[in-house]
C-alpha atoms as a PDB file:
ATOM      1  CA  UNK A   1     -35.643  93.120  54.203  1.00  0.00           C
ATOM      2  CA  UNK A   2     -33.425  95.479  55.963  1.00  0.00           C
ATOM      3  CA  UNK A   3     -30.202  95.288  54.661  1.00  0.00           C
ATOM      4  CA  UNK A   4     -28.028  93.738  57.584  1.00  0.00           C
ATOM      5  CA  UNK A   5     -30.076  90.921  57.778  1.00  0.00           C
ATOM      6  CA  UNK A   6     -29.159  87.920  56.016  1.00  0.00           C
ATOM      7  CA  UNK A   7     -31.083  84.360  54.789  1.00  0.00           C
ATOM      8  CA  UNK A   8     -30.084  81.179  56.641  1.00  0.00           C
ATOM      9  CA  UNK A   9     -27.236  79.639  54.619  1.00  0.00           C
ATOM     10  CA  UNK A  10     -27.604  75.907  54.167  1.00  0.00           C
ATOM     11  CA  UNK A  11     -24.928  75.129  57.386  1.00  0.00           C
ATOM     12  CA  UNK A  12     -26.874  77.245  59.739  1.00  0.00           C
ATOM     13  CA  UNK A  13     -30.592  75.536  58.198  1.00  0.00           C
ATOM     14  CA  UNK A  14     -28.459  71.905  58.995  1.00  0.00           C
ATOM     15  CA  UNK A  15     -27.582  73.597  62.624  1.00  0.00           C
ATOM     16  CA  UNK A  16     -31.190  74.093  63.161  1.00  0.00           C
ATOM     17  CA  UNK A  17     -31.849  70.959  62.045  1.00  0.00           C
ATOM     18  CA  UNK A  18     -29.006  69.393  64.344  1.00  0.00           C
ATOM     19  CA  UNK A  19     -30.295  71.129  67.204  1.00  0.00           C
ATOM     20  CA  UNK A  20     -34.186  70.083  66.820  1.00  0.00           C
ATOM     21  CA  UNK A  21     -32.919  66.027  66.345  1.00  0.00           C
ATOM     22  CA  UNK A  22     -30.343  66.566  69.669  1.00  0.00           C
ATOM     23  CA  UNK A  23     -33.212  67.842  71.387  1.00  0.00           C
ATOM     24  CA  UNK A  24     -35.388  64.931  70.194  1.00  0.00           C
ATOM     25  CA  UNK A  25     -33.221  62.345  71.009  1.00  0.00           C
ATOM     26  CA  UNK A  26     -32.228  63.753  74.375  1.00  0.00           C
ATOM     27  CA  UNK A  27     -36.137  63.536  74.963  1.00  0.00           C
ATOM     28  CA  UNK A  28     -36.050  60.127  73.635  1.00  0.00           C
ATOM     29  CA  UNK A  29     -34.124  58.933  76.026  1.00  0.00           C
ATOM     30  CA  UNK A  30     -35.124  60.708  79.170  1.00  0.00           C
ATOM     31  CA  UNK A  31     -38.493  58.973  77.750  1.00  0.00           C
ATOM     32  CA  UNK A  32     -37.041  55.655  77.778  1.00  0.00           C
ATOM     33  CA  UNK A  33     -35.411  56.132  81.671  1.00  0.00           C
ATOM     34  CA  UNK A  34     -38.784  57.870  83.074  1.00  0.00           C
ATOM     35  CA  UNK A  35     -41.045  54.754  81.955  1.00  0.00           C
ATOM     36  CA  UNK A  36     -38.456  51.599  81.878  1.00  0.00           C
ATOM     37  CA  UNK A  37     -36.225  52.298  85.233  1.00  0.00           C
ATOM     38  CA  UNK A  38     -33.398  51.186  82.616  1.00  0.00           C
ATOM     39  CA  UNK A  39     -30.370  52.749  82.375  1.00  0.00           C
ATOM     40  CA  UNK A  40     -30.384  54.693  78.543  1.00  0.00           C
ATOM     41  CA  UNK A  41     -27.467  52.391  77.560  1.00  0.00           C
ATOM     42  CA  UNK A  42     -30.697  49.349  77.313  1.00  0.00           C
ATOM     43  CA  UNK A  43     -32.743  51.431  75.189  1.00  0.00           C
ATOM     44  CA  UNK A  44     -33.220  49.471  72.026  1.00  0.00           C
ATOM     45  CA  UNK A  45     -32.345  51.838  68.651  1.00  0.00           C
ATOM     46  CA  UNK A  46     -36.103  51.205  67.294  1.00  0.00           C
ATOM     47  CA  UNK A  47     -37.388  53.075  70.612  1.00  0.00           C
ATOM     48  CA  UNK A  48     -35.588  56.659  69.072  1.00  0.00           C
ATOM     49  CA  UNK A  49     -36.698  55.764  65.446  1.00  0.00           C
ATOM     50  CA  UNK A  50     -40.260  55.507  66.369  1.00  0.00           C
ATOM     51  CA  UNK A  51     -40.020  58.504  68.887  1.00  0.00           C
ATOM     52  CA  UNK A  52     -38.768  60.700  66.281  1.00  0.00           C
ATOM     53  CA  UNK A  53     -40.856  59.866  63.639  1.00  0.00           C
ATOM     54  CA  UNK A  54     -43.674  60.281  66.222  1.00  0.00           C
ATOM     55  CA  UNK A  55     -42.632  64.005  67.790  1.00  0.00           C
ATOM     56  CA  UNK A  56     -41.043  65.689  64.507  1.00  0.00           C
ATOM     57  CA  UNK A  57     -42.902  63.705  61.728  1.00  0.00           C
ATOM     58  CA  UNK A  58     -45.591  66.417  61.822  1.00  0.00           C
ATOM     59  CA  UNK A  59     -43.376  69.338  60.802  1.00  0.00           C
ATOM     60  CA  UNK A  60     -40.363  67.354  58.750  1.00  0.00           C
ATOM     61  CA  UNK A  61     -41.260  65.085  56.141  1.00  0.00           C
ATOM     62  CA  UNK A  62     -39.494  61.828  57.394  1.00  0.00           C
ATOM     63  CA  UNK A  63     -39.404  58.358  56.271  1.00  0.00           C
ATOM     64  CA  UNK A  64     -38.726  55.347  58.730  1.00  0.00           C
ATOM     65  CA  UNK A  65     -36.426  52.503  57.633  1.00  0.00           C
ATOM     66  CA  UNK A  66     -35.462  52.971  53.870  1.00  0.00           C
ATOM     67  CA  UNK A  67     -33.115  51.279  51.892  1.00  0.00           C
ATOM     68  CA  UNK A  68     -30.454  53.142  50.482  1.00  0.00           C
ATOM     69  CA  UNK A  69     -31.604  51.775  46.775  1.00  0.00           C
ATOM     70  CA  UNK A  70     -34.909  53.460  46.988  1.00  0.00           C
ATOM     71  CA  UNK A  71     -33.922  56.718  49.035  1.00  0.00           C
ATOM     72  CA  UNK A  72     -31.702  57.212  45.380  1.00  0.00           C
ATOM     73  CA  UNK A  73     -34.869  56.251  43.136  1.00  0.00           C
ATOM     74  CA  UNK A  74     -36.996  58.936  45.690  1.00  0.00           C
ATOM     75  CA  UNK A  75     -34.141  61.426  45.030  1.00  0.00           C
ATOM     76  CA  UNK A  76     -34.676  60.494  41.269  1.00  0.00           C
ATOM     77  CA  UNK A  77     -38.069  60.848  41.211  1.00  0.00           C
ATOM     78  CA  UNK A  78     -37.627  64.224  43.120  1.00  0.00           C
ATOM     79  CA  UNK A  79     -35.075  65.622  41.606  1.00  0.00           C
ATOM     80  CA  UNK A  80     -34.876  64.537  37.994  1.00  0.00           C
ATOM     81  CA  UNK A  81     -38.282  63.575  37.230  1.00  0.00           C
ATOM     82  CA  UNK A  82     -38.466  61.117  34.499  1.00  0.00           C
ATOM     83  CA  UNK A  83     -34.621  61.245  33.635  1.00  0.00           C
ATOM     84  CA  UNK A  84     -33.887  58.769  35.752  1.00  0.00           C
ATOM     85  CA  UNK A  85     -30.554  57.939  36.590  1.00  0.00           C
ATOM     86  CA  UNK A  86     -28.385  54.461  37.796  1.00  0.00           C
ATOM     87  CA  UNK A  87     -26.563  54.670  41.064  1.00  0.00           C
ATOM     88  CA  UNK A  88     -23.442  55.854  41.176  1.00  0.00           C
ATOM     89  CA  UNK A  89     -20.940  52.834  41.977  1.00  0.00           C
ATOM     90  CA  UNK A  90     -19.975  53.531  45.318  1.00  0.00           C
ATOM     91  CA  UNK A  91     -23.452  53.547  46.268  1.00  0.00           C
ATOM     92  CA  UNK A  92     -24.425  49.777  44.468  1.00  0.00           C
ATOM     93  CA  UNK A  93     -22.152  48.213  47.299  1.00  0.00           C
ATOM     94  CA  UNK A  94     -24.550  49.133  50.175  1.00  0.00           C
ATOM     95  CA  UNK A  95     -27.822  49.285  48.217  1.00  0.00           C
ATOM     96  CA  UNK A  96     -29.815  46.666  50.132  1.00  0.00           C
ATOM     97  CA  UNK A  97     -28.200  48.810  53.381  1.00  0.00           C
ATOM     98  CA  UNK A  98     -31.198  50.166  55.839  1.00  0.00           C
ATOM     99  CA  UNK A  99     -31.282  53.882  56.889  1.00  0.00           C
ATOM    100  CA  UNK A 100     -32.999  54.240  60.101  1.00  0.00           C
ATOM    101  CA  UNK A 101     -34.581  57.353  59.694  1.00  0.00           C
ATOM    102  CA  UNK A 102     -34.442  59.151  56.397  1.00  0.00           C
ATOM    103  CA  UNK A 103     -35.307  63.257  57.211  1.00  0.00           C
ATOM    104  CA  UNK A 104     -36.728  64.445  53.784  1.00  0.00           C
ATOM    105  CA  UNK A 105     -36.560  67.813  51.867  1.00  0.00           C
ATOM    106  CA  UNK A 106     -39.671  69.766  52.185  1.00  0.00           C
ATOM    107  CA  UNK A 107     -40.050  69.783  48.400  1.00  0.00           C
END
Protein backbone atom coordinates (compact mmCIF):
# COMPACT_ATOMS: atom_id res chain seq x y z
CA UNK A 1 0.00 0.00 0.00
CA UNK A 2 1.48 3.10 -1.33
CA UNK A 3 2.04 5.36 1.26
CA UNK A 4 -0.50 8.32 0.57
CA UNK A 5 -3.23 6.15 0.62
CA UNK A 6 -5.13 5.72 3.64
CA UNK A 7 -7.91 2.93 5.17
CA UNK A 8 -11.52 4.12 5.45
CA UNK A 9 -11.89 5.53 8.98
CA UNK A 10 -15.08 4.42 10.68
CA UNK A 11 -17.03 8.07 9.67
CA UNK A 12 -16.23 7.70 6.06
CA UNK A 13 -17.30 3.47 6.26
CA UNK A 14 -20.81 5.14 8.08
CA UNK A 15 -20.80 7.76 4.93
CA UNK A 16 -20.77 4.87 2.65
CA UNK A 17 -23.15 3.31 4.49
CA UNK A 18 -25.40 6.58 4.61
CA UNK A 19 -25.13 6.95 1.06
CA UNK A 20 -26.11 3.17 0.00
CA UNK A 21 -29.50 3.45 2.59
CA UNK A 22 -30.31 7.27 0.93
CA UNK A 23 -30.05 5.67 -2.26
CA UNK A 24 -32.27 2.77 -1.14
CA UNK A 25 -34.84 4.64 0.25
CA UNK A 26 -34.97 7.20 -2.52
CA UNK A 27 -35.62 3.96 -4.69
CA UNK A 28 -38.12 2.92 -2.23
CA UNK A 29 -40.12 5.48 -2.75
CA UNK A 30 -39.93 6.24 -6.41
CA UNK A 31 -41.05 2.36 -6.14
CA UNK A 32 -43.98 3.14 -4.15
CA UNK A 33 -45.14 6.36 -6.68
CA UNK A 34 -44.35 4.25 -10.04
CA UNK A 35 -46.80 1.27 -8.93
CA UNK A 36 -49.47 3.04 -6.41
CA UNK A 37 -50.17 6.58 -8.32
CA UNK A 38 -49.90 7.78 -4.50
CA UNK A 39 -48.23 10.60 -3.55
CA UNK A 40 -44.83 9.23 -1.31
CA UNK A 41 -46.33 11.03 1.73
CA UNK A 42 -49.13 7.58 1.68
CA UNK A 43 -46.45 5.17 1.58
CA UNK A 44 -46.88 3.07 4.65
CA UNK A 45 -43.25 2.75 6.77
CA UNK A 46 -43.43 -1.28 6.37
CA UNK A 47 -43.24 -0.68 2.40
CA UNK A 48 -39.25 0.81 3.00
CA UNK A 49 -38.56 -1.89 5.72
CA UNK A 50 -39.37 -4.69 3.46
CA UNK A 51 -37.74 -2.92 0.37
CA UNK A 52 -34.58 -2.59 2.11
CA UNK A 53 -34.30 -5.72 3.58
CA UNK A 54 -35.18 -7.04 0.08
CA UNK A 55 -32.45 -4.85 -2.19
CA UNK A 56 -29.44 -4.60 0.46
CA UNK A 57 -30.12 -7.77 2.60
CA UNK A 58 -27.86 -9.69 0.20
CA UNK A 59 -24.67 -7.71 0.84
CA UNK A 60 -25.42 -6.24 4.65
CA UNK A 61 -26.39 -8.53 7.22
CA UNK A 62 -29.77 -6.92 8.36
CA UNK A 63 -32.41 -7.88 10.69
CA UNK A 64 -36.15 -6.68 10.27
CA UNK A 65 -38.12 -5.56 13.34
CA UNK A 66 -36.03 -6.26 16.57
CA UNK A 67 -36.58 -5.31 19.90
CA UNK A 68 -34.16 -3.27 21.48
CA UNK A 69 -33.85 -6.11 24.44
CA UNK A 70 -32.60 -8.69 22.08
CA UNK A 71 -30.49 -6.41 19.59
CA UNK A 72 -28.36 -5.96 23.30
CA UNK A 73 -28.42 -9.89 24.01
CA UNK A 74 -27.21 -10.25 19.93
CA UNK A 75 -24.54 -7.61 20.76
CA UNK A 76 -23.79 -9.87 23.86
CA UNK A 77 -23.62 -12.85 22.21
CA UNK A 78 -21.37 -11.10 19.54
CA UNK A 79 -19.33 -9.27 21.34
CA UNK A 80 -18.75 -10.84 24.73
CA UNK A 81 -19.46 -14.34 24.16
CA UNK A 82 -20.51 -16.07 27.23
CA UNK A 83 -19.82 -13.02 29.63
CA UNK A 84 -22.93 -11.83 29.29
CA UNK A 85 -23.86 -8.64 30.49
CA UNK A 86 -27.40 -6.74 31.94
CA UNK A 87 -28.53 -3.67 30.10
CA UNK A 88 -27.35 -0.67 30.97
CA UNK A 89 -30.28 1.43 32.70
CA UNK A 90 -31.04 3.84 30.22
CA UNK A 91 -31.62 1.17 27.87
CA UNK A 92 -34.29 -1.06 30.37
CA UNK A 93 -36.80 1.94 29.80
CA UNK A 94 -37.33 1.21 26.06
CA UNK A 95 -36.52 -2.52 26.04
CA UNK A 96 -39.81 -3.87 24.67
CA UNK A 97 -39.19 -0.69 21.98
CA UNK A 98 -39.18 -2.07 18.11
CA UNK A 99 -36.29 -1.10 15.74
CA UNK A 100 -37.44 -1.17 12.26
CA UNK A 101 -34.54 -2.27 10.60
CA UNK A 102 -31.49 -3.29 12.55
CA UNK A 103 -28.19 -3.07 9.85
CA UNK A 104 -25.72 -5.63 11.42
CA UNK A 105 -21.85 -5.79 11.66
CA UNK A 106 -20.39 -8.10 9.19
CA UNK A 107 -18.76 -10.08 12.00
Amino acid sequence: MAEHETWLTLSDAVKVEAELLGRAAAAAVDRYCKITGEPADYMPERIMQIYMFDRLGDDHPMVPEMTVRRLWHRHNLTNMGSRLRPAPRELRSIADKRIDLVMLDRK
